[in-house]
N, C-alpha and C. Protein backbone atom coordinates (compact mmCIF):
# COMPACT_ATOMS: atom_id res chain seq x y z
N UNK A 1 69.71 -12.80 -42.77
CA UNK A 1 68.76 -11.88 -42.19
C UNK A 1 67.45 -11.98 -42.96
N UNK A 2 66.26 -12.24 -42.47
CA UNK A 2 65.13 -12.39 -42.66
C UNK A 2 63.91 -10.54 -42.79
N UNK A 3 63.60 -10.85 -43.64
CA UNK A 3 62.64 -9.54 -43.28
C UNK A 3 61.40 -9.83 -43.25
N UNK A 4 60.59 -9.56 -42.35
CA UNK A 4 59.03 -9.73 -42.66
C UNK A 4 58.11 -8.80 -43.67
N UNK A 5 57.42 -9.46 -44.60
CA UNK A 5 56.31 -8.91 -45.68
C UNK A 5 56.11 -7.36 -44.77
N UNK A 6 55.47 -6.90 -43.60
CA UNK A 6 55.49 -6.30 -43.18
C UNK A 6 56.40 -4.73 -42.94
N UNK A 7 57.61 -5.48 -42.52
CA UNK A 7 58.67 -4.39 -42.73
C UNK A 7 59.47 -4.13 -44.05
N UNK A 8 59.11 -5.06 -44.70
CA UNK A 8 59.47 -4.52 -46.30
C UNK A 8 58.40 -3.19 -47.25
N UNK A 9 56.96 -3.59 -46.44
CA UNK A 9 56.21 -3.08 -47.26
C UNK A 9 56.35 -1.66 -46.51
N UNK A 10 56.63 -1.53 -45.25
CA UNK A 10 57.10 0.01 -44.37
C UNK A 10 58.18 0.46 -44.93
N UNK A 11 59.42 -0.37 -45.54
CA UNK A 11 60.53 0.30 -45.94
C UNK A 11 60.26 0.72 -47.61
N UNK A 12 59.31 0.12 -48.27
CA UNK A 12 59.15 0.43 -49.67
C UNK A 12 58.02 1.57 -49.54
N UNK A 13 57.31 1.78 -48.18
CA UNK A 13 56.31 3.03 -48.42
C UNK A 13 57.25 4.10 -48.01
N UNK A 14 58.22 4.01 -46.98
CA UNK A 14 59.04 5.17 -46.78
C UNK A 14 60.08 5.35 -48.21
N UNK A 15 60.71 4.59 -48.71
CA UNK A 15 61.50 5.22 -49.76
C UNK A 15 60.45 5.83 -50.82
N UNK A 16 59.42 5.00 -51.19
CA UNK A 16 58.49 5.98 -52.31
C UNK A 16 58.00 7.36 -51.64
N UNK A 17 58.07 7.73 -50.37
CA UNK A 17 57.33 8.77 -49.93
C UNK A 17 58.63 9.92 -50.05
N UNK A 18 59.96 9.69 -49.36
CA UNK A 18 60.94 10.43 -50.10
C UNK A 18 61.91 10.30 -50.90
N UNK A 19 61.06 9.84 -52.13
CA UNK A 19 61.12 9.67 -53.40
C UNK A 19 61.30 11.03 -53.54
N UNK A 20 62.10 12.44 -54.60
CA UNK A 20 61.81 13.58 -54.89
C UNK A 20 60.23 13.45 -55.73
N UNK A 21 60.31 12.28 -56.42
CA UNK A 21 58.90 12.09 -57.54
C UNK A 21 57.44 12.42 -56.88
N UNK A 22 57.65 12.34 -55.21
CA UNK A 22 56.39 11.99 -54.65
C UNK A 22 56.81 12.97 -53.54
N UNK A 23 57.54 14.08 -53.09
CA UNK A 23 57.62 15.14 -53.13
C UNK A 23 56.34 16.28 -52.75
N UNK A 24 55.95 16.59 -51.88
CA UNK A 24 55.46 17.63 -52.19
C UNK A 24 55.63 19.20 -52.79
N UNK A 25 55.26 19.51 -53.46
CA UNK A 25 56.46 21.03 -53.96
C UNK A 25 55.85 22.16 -53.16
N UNK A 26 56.07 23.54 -53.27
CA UNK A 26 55.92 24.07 -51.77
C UNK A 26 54.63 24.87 -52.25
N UNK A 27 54.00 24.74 -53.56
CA UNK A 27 52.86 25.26 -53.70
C UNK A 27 51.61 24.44 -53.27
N UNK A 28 52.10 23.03 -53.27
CA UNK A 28 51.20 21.84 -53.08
C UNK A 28 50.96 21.67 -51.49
N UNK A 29 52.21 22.32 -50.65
CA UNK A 29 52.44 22.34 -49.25
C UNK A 29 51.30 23.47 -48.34
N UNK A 30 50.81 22.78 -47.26
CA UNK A 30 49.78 24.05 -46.52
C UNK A 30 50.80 25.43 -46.74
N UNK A 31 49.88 26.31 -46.43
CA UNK A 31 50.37 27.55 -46.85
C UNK A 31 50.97 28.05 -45.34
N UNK A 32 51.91 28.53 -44.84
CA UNK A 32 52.28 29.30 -43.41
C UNK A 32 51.26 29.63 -42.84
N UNK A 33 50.55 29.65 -41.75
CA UNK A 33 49.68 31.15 -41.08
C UNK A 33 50.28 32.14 -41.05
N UNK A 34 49.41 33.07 -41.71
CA UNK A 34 49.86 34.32 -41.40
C UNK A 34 48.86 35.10 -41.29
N UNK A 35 48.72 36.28 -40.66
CA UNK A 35 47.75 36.99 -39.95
C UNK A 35 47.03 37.43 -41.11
N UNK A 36 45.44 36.98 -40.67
CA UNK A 36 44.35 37.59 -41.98
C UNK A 36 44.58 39.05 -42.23
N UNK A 37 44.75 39.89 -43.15
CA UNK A 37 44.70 40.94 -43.57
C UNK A 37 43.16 41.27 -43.62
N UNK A 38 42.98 42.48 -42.95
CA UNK A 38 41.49 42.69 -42.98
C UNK A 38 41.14 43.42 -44.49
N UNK A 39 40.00 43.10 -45.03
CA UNK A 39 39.45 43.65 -46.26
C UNK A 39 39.33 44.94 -46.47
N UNK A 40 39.48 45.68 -47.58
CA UNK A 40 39.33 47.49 -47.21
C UNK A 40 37.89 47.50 -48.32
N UNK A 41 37.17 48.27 -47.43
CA UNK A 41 35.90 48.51 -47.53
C UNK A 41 36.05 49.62 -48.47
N UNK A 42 35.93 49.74 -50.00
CA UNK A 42 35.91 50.50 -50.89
C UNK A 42 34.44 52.02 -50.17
N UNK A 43 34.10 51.60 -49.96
CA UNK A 43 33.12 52.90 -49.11
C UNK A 43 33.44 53.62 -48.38
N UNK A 44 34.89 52.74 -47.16
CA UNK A 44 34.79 54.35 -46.58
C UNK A 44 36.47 54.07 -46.46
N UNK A 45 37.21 53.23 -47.20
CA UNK A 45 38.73 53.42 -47.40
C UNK A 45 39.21 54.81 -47.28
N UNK A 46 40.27 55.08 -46.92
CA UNK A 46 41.38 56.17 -47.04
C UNK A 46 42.50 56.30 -48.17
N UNK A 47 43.18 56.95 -48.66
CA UNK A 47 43.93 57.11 -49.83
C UNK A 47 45.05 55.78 -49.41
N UNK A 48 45.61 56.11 -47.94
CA UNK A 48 46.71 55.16 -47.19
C UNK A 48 46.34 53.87 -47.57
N UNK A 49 44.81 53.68 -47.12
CA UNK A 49 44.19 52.57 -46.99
C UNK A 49 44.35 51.57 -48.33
N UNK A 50 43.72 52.26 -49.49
CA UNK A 50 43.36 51.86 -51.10
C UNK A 50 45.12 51.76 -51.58
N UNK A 51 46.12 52.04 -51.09
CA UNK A 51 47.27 51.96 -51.60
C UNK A 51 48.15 50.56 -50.95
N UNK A 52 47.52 50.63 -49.51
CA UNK A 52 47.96 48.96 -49.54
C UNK A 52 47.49 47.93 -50.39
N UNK A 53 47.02 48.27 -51.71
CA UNK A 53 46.07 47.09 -52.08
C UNK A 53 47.33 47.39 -53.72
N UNK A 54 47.24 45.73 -53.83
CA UNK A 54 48.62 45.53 -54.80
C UNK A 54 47.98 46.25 -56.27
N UNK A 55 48.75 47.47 -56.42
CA UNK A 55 48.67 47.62 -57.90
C UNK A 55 48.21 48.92 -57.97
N UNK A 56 47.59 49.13 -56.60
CA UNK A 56 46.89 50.84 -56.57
C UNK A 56 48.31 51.46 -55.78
N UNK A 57 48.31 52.54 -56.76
CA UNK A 57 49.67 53.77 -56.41
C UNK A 57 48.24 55.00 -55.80
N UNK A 58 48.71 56.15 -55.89
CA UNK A 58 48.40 57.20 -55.00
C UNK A 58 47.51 57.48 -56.06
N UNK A 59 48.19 58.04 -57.29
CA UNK A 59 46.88 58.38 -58.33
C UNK A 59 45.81 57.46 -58.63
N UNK A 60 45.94 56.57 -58.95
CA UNK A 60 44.66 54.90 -58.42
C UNK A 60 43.61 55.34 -57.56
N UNK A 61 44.15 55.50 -56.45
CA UNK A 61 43.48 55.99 -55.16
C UNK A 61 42.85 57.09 -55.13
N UNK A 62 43.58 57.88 -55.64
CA UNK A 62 42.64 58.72 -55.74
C UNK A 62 41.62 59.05 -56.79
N UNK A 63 41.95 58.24 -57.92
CA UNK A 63 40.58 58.37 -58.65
C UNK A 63 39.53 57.10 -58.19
N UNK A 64 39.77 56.17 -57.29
CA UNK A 64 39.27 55.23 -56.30
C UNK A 64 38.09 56.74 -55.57
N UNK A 65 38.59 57.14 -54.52
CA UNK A 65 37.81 58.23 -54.47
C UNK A 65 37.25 59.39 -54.98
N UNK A 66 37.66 59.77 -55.77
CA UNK A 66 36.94 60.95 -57.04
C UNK A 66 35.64 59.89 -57.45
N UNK A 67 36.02 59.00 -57.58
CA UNK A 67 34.80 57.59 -58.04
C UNK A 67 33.42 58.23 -57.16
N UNK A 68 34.06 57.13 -55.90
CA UNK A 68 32.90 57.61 -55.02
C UNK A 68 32.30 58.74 -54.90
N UNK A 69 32.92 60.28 -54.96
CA UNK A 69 32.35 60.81 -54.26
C UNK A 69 31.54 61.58 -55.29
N UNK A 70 31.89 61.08 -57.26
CA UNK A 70 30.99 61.74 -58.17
C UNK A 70 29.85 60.64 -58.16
N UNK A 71 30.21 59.61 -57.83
CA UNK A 71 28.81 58.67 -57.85
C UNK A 71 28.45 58.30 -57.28
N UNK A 72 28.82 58.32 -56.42
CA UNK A 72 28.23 57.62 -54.81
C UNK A 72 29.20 56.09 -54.21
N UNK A 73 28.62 55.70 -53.04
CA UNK A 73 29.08 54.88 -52.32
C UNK A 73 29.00 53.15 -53.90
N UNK A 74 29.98 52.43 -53.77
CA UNK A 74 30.16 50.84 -54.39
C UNK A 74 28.87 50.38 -54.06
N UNK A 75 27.75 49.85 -54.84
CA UNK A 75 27.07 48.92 -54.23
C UNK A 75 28.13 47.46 -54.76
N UNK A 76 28.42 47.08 -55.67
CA UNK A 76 29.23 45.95 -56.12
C UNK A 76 30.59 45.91 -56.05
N UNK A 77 31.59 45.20 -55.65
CA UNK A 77 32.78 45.53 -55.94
C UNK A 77 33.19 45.63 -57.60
N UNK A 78 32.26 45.17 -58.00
CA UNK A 78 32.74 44.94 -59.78
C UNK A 78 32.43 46.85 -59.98
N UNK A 79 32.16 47.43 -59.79
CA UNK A 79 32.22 49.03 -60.09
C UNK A 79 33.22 49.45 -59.89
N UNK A 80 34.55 48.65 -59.11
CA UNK A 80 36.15 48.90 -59.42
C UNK A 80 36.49 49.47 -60.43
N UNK A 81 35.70 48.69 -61.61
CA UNK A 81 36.21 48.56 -62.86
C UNK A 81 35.87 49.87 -63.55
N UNK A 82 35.36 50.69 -63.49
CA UNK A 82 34.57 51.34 -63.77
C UNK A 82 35.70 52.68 -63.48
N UNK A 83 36.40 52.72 -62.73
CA UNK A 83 37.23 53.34 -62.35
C UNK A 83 38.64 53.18 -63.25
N UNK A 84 39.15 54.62 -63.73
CA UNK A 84 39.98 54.14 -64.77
C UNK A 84 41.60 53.60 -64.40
N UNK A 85 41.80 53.24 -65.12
CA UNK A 85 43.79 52.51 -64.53
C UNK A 85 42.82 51.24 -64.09
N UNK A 86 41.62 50.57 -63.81
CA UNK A 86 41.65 49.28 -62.87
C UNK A 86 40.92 48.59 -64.03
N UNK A 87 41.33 47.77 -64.96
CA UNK A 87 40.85 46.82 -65.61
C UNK A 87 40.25 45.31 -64.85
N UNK A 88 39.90 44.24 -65.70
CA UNK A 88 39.47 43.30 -65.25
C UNK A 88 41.01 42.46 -64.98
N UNK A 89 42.56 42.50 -65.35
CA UNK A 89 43.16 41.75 -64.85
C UNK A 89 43.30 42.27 -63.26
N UNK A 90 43.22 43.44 -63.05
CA UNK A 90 43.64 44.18 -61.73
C UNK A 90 42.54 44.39 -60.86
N UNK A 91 41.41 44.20 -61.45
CA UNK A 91 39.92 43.58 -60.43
C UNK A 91 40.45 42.50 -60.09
N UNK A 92 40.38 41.12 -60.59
CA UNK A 92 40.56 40.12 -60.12
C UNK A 92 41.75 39.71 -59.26
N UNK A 93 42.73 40.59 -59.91
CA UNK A 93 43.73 40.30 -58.17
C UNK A 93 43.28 41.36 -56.69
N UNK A 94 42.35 42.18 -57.19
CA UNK A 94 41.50 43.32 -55.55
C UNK A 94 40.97 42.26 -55.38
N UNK A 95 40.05 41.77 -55.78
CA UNK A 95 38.61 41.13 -55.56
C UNK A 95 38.78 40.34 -54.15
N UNK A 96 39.85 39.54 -53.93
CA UNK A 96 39.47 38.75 -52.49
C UNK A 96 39.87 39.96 -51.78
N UNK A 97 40.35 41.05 -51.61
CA UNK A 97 40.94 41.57 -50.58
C UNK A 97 40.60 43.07 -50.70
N UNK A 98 38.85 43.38 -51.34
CA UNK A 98 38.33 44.29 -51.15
C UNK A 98 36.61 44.00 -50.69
N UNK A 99 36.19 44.94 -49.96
CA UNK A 99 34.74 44.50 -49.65
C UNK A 99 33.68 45.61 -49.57
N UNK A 100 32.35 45.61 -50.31
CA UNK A 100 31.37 46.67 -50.34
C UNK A 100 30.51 46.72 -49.16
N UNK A 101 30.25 47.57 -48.00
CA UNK A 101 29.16 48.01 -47.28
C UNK A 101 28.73 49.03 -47.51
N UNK A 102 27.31 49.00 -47.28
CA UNK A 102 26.85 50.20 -46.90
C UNK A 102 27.19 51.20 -46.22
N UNK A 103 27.15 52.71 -46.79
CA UNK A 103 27.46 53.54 -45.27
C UNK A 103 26.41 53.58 -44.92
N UNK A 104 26.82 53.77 -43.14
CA UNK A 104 25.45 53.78 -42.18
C UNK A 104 25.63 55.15 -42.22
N UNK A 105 23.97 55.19 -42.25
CA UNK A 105 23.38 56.39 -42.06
C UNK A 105 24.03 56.67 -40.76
N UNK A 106 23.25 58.65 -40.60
CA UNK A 106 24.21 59.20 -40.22
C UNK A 106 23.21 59.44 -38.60
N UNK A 107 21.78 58.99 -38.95
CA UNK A 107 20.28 58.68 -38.00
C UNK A 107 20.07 57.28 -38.39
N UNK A 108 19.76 57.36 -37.39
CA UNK A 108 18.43 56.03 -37.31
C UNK A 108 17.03 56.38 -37.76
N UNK A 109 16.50 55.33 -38.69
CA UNK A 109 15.13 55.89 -38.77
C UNK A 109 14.09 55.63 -37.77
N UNK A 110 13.38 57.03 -37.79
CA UNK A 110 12.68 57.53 -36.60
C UNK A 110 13.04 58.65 -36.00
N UNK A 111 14.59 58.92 -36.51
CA UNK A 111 15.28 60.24 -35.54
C UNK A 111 14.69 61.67 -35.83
């Protein structure tokens, strides 16, 4: 039995590919889709709201809001920090999955 250069070099790219060595591992693998989680807007969040967020319990949350409402609305999300129980390891796991707006006024100017 004869093999052609060809189908040797197809059978030596398929065994190196499931090779375990050459493997993808499942962190290296696309990630599932899964439905975007929408961002919670530290401005006008709810206690419910600030507690889906990993690491904030009820008391969190609520000094999350005692925050705001002795100092006003987040202009930065980094003013998390500023808030006590939320250090910089527990900013950086909020940070993708919190977001600062403005509150809109309550007129338009001109009203």
């Amino acid at each position: 039995m004869r093999i052609t250069l060809a189908a040797a070099l197809a059978l030596s790219a398929t065994v190196l590919i499931s090779t375990p060595a050459f493997a993808l591992t499942q962190s290296e693998q696309a990630p599932a889709a899964s439905p975007a989680k929408p961002a919670v807007n530290l401005n006008t969040a709810t206690i419910d709201q600030l507690e889906t967020l990993p690491g904030i319990g009820r008391k969190t949350a609520e000094r999350i809001l005692e925050h705001r409402t002795k100092v006003g609305s987040f202009k930065r999300i980094e003013e998390l920090m500023n808030v006590k129980g939320i250090g910089e390891k527990s900013f950086l796991k909020l940070k993708p999955l919190v977001i600062v707006t403005p509150p809109r006024p309550d007129k338009a100017p001109g009203d």
